[in-house]
N, C-alpha and C. Protein backbone atom coordinates (compact mmCIF):
# COMPACT_ATOMS: atom_id res chain seq x y z
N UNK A 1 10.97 -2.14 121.01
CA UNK A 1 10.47 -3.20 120.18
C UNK A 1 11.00 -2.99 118.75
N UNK A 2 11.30 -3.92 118.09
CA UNK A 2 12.14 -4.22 116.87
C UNK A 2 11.13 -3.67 115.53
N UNK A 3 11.58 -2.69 114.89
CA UNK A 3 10.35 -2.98 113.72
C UNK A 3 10.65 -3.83 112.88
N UNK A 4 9.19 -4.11 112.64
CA UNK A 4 8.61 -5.01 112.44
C UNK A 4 9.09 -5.48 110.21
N UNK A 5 9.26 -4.14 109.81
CA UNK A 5 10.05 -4.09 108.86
C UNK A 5 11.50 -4.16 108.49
N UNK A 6 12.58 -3.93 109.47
CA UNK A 6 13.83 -4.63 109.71
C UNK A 6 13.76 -5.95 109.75
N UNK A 7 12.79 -6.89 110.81
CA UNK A 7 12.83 -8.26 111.38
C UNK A 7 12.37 -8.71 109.43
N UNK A 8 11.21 -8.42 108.90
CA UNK A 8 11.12 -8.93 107.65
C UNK A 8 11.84 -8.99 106.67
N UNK A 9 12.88 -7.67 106.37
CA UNK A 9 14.20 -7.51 105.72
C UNK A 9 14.93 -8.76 106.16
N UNK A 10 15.23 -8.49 107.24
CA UNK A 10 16.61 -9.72 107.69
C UNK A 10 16.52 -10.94 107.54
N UNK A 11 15.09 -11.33 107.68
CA UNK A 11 14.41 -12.37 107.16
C UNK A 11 14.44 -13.02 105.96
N UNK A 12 14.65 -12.11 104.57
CA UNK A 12 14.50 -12.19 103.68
C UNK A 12 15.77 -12.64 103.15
N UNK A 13 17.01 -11.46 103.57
CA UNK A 13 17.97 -11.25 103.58
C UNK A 13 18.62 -12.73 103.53
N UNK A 14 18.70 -13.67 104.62
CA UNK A 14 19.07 -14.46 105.37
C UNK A 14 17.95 -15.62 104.75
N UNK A 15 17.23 -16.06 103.97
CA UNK A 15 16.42 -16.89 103.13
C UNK A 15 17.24 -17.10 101.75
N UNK A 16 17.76 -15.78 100.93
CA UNK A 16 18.03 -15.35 99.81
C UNK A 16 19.51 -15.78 100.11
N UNK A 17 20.28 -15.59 101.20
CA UNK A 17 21.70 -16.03 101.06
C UNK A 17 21.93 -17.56 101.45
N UNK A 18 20.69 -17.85 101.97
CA UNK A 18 20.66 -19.67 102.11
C UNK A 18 20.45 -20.44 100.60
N UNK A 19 19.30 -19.73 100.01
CA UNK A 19 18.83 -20.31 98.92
C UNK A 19 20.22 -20.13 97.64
N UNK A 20 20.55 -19.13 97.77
CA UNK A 20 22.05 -18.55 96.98
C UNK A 20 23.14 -20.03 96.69
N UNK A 21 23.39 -19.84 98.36
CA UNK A 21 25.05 -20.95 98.48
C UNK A 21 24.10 -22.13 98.23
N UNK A 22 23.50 -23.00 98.08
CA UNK A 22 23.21 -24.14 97.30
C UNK A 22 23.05 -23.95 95.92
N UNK A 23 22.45 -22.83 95.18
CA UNK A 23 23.45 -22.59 93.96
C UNK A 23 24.48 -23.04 93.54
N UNK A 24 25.01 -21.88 94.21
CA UNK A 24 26.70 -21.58 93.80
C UNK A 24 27.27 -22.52 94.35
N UNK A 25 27.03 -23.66 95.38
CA UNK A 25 27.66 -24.74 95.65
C UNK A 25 27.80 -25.48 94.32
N UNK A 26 26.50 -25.68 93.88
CA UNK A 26 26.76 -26.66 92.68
C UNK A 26 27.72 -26.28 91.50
N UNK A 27 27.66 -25.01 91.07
CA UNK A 27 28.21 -24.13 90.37
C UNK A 27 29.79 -24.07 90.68
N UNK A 28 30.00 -24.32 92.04
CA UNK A 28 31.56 -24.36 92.16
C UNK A 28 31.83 -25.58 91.95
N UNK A 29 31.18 -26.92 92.82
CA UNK A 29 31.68 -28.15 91.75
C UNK A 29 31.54 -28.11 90.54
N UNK A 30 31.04 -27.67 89.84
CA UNK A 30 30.90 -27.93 88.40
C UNK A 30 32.04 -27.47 87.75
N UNK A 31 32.76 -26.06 88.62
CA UNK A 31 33.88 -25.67 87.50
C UNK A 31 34.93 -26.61 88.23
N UNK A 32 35.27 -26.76 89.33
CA UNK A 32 36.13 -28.02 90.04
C UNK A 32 36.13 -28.93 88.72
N UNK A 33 35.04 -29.69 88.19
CA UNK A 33 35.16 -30.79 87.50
C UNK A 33 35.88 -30.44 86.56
N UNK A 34 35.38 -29.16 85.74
CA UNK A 34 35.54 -28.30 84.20
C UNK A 34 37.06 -28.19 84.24
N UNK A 35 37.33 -27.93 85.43
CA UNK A 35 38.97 -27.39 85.52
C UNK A 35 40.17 -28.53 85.68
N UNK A 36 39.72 -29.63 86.30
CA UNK A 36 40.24 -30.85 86.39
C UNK A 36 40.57 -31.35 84.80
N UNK A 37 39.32 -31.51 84.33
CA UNK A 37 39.04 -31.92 82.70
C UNK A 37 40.09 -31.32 81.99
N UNK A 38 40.04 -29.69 82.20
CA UNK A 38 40.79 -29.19 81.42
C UNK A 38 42.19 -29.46 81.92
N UNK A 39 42.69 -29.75 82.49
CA UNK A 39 44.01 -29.81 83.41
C UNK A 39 44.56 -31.41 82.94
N UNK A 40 43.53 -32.31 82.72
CA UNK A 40 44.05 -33.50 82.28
C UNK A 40 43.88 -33.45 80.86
N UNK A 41 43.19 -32.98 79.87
CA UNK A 41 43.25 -32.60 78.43
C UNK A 41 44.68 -31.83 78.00
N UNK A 42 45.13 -30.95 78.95
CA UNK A 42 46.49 -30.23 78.97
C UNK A 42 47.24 -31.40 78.84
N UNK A 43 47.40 -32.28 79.70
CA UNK A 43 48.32 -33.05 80.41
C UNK A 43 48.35 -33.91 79.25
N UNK A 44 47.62 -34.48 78.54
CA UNK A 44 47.23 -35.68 76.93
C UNK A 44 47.41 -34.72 75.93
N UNK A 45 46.96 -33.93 75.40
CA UNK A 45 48.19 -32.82 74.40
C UNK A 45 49.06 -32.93 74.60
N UNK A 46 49.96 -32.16 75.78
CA UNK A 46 51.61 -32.72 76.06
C UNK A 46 51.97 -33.90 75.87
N UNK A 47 51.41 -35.07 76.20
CA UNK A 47 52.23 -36.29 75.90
C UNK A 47 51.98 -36.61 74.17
N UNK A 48 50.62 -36.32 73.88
CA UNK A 48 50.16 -36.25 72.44
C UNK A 48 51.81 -35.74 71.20
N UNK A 49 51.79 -34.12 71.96
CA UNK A 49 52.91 -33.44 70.63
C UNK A 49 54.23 -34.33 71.35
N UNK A 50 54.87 -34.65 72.61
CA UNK A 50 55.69 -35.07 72.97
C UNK A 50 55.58 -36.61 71.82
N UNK A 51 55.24 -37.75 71.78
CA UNK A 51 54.89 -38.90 71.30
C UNK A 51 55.10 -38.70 69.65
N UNK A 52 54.71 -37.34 69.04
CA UNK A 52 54.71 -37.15 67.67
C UNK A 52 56.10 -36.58 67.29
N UNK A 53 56.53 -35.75 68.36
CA UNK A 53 58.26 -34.85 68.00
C UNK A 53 59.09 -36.65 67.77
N UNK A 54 58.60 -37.43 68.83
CA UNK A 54 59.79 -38.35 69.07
C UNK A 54 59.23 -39.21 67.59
N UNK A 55 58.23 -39.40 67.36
CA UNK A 55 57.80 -40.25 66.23
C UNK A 55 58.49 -39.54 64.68
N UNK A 56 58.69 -38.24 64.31
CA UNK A 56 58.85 -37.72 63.39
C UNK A 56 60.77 -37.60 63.54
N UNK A 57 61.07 -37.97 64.65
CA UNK A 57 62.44 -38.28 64.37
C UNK A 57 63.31 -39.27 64.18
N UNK A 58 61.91 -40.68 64.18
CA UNK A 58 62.49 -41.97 63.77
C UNK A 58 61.88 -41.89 62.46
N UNK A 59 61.20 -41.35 61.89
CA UNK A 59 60.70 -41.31 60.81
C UNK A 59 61.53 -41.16 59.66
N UNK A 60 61.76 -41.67 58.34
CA UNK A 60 62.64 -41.10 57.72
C UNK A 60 62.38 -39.86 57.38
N UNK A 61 63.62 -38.95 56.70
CA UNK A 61 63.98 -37.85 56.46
C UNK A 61 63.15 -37.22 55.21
N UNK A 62 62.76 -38.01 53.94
CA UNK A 62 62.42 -37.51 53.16
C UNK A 62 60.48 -38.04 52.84
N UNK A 63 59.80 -37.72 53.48
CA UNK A 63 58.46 -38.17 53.08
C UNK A 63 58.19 -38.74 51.40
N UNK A 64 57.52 -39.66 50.91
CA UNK A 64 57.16 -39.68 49.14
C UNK A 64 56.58 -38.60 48.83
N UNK A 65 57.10 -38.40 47.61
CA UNK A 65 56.92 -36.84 46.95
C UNK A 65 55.61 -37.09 46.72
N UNK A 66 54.24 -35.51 47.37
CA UNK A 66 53.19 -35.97 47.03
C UNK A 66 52.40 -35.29 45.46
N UNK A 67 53.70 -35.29 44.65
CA UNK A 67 53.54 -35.17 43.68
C UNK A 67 53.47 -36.37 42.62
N UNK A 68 53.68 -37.37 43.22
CA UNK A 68 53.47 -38.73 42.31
C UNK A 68 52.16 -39.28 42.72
N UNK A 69 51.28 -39.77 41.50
CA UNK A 69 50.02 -40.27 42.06
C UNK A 69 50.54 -41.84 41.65
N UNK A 70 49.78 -43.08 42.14
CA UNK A 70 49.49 -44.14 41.72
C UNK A 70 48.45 -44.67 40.73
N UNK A 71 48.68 -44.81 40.29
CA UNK A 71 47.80 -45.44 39.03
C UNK A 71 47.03 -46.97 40.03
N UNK A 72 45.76 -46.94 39.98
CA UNK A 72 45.05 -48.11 40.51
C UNK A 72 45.15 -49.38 40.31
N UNK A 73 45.32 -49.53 38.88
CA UNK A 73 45.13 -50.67 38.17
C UNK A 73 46.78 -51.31 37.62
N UNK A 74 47.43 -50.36 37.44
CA UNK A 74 48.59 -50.56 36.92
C UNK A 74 49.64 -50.39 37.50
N UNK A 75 49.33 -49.79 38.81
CA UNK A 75 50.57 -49.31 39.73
C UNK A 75 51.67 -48.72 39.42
N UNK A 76 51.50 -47.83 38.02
CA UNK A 76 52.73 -47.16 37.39
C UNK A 76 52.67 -45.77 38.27
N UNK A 77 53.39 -44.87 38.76
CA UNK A 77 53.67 -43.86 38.95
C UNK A 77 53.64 -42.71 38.40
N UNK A 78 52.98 -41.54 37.91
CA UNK A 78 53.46 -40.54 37.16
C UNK A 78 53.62 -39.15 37.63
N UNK A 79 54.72 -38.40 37.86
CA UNK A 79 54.31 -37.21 38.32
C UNK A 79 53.65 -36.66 37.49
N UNK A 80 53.06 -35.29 38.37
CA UNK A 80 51.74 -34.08 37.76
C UNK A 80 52.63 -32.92 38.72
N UNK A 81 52.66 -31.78 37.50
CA UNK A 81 53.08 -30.77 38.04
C UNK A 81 52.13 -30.11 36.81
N UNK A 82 51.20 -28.81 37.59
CA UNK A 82 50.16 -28.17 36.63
C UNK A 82 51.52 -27.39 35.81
N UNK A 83 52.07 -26.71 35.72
CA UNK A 83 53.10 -25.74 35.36
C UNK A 83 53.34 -26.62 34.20
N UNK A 84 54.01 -27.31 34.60
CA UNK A 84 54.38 -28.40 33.76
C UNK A 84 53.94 -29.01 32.08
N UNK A 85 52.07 -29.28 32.56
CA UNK A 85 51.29 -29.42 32.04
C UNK A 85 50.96 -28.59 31.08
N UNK A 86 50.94 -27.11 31.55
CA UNK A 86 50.82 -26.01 30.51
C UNK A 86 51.55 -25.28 29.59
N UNK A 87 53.10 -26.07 30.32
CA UNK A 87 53.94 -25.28 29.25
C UNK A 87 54.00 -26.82 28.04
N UNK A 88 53.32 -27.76 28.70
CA UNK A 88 53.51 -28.61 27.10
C UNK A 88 52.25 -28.60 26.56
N UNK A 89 50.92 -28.38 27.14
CA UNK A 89 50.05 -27.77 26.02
C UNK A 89 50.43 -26.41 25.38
N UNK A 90 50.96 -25.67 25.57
CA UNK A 90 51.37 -24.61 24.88
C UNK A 90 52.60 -25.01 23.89
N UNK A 91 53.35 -25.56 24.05
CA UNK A 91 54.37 -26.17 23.21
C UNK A 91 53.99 -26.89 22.37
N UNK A 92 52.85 -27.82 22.28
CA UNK A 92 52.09 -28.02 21.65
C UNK A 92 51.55 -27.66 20.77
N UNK A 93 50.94 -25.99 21.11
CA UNK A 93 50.02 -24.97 20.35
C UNK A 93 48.85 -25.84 20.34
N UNK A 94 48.19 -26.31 21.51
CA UNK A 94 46.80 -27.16 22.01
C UNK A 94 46.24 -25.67 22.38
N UNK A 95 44.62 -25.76 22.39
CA UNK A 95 43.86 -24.64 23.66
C UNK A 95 43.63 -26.00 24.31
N UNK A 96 42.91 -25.71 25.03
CA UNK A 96 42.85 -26.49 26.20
C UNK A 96 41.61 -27.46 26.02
N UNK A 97 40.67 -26.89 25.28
CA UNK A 97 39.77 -27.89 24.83
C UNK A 97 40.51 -29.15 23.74
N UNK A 98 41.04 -28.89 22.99
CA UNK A 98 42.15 -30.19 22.25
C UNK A 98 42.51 -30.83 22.95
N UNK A 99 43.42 -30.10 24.07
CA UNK A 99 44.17 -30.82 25.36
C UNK A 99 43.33 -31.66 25.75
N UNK A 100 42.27 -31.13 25.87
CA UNK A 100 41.16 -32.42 26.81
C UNK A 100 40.31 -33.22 26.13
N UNK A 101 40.56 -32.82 24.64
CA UNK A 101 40.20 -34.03 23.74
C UNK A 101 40.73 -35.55 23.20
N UNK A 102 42.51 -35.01 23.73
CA UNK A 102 43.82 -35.76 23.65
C UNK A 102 43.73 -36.80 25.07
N UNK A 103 43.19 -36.48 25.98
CA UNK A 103 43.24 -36.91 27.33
C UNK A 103 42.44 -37.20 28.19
N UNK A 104 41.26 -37.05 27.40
CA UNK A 104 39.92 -37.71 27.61
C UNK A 104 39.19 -36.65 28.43
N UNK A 105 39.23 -35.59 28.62
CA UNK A 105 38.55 -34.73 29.34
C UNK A 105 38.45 -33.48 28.88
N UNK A 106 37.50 -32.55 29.69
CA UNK A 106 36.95 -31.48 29.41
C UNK A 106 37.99 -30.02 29.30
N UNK A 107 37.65 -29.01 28.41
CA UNK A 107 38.71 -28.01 28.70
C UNK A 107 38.32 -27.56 30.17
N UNK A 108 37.45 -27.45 30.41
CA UNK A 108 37.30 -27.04 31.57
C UNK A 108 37.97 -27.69 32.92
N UNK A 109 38.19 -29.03 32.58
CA UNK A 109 39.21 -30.04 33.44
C UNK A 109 40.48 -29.42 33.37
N UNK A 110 41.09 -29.27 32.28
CA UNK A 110 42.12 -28.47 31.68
C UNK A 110 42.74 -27.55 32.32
N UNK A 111 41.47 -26.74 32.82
CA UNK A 111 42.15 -25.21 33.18
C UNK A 111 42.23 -25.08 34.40
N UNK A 112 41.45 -26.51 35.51
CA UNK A 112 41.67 -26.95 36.89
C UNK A 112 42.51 -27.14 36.72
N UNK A 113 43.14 -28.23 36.11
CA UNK A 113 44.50 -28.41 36.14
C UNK A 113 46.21 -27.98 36.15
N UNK A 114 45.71 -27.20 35.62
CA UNK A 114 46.55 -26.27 34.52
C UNK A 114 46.92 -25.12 36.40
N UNK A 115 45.77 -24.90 36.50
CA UNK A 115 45.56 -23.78 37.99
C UNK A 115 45.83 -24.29 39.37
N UNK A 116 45.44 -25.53 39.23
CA UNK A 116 46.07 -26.20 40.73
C UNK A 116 45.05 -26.43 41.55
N UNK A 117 43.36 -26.10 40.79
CA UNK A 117 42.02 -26.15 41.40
C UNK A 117 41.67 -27.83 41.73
N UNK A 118 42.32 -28.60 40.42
CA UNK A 118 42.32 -29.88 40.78
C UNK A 118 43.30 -30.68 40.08
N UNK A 119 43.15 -32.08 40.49
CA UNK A 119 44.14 -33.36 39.79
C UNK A 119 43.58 -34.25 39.22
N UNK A 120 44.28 -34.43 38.21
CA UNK A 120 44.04 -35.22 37.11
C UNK A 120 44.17 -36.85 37.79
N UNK A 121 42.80 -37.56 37.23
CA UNK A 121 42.84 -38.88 37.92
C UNK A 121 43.27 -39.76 37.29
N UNK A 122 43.96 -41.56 37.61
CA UNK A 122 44.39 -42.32 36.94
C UNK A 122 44.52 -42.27 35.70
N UNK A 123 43.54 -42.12 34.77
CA UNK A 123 43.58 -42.91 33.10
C UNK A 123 44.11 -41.45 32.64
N UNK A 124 43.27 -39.83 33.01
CA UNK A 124 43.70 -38.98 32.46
C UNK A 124 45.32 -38.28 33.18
N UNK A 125 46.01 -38.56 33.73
CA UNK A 125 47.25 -38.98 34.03
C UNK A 125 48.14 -39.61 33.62
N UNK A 126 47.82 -40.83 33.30
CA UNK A 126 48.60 -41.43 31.86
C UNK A 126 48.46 -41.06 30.65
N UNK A 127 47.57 -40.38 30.47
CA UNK A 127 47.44 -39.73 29.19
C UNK A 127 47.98 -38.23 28.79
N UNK A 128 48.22 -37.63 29.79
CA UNK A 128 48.79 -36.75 29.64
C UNK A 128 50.50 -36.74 30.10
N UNK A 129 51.18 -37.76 30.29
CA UNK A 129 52.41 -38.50 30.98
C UNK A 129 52.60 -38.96 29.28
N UNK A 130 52.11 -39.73 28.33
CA UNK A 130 51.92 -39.66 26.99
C UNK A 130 52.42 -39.09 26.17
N UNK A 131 51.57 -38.16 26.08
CA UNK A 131 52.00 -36.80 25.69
C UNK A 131 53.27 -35.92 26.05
N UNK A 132 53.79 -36.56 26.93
CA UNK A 132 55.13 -35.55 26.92
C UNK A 132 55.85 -35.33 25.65
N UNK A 133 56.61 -36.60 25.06
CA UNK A 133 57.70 -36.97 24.39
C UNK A 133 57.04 -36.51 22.79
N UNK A 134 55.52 -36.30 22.98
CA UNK A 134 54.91 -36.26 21.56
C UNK A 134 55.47 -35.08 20.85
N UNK A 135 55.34 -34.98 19.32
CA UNK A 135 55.48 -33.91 19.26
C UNK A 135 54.43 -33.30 17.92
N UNK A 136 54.48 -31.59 17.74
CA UNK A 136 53.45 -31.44 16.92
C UNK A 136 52.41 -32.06 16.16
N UNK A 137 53.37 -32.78 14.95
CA UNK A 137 52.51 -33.40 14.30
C UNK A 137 51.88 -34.40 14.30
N UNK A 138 52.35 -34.82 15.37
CA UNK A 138 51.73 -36.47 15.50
C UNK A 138 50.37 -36.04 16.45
N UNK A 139 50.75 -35.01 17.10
CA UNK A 139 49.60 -34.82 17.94
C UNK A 139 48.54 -34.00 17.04
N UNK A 140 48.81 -33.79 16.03
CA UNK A 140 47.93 -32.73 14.74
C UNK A 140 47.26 -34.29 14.12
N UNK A 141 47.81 -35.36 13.72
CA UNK A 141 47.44 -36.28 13.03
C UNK A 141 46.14 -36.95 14.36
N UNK A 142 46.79 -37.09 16.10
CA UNK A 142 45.81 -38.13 16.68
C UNK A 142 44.72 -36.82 16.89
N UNK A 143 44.51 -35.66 16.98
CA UNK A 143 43.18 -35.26 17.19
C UNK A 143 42.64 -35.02 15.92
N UNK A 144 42.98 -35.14 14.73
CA UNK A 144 42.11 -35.26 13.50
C UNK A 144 41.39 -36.56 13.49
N UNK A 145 42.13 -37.51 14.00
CA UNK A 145 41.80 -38.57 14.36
C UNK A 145 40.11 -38.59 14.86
N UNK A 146 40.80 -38.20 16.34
CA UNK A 146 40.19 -38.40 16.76
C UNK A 146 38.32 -37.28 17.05
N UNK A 147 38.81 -36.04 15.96
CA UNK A 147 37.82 -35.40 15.28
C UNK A 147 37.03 -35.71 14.44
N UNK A 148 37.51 -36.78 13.67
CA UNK A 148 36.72 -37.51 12.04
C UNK A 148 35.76 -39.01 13.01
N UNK A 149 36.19 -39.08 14.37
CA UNK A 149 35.30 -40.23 14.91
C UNK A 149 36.57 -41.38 14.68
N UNK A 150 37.55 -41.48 14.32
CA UNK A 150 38.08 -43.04 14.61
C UNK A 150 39.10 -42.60 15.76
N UNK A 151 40.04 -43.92 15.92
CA UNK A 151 40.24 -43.94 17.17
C UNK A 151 41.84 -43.21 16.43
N UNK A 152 42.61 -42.90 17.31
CA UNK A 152 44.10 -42.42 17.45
C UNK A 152 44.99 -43.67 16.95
């Protein structure tokens, strides 16, 4: 006669591997789906970078320099190069608070600028595009100017 503790083992045994594979049934469709997904996401990337190589070779050759901003209102163009900027406040003999008194903004705007932290927007862009051609004294005369309260 069988004991009676084997027959309950096997029992158990054979409950636990039934209850199991309906699990892991679901669990294997699920990565079936996951893997499909991923297999057609592969497949739309490839045509994705394929679609962009061929697009960037009808494209012209030289992108607009994204060193020119547009002016909103006026649609004039000016480049901004910070480097630029600082060797003519220094040519100048401006600190940077003058500079940003000349150009409507803060020294602290100034020294974003100047660093590459940020860009100078429309109006203070033309104003410092202005200022190129200026020279010492005239720029000594518009911030007295514009120190005593009248306008430049």
């Amino acid at each position: 006669m069988p004991n009676i503790a084997s027959v309950l083992k096997a029992e158990i045994v054979r409950l636990a591997r039934k209850e199991l594979r309906s699990e892991v049934d679901s669990i294997r469709k699920a990565l079936a789906a996951a893997r499909a997904e991923s297999a057609a996401l592969k497949r739309r990337v490839s045509e994705l970078e394929r679609s962009m190589r061929q697009s960037a070779r009808a494209a012209p050759a030289r992108p607009p320099s994204p060193t020119s901003v547009e002016e909103a209102d006026g649609g004039d163009k000016f480049r901004f190069r910070a480097s630029g900027m600082a060797s003519n406040r220094k040519r100048l003999g401006l600190s940077a608070a003058d500079f940003g008194l000349l150009v409507g903004a803060s020294g602290q705007s100034v020294y974003a600028w100047e660093q590459g932290k940020a860009r100078p927007r429309g109006k203070n862009l033309a104003a410092i595009a202005a200022l190129r051609g200026v020279g010492k004294r005239e720029v000594v005369e518009r911030l007295a100017a514009l120190k005593s309260g009248g306008k430049p």
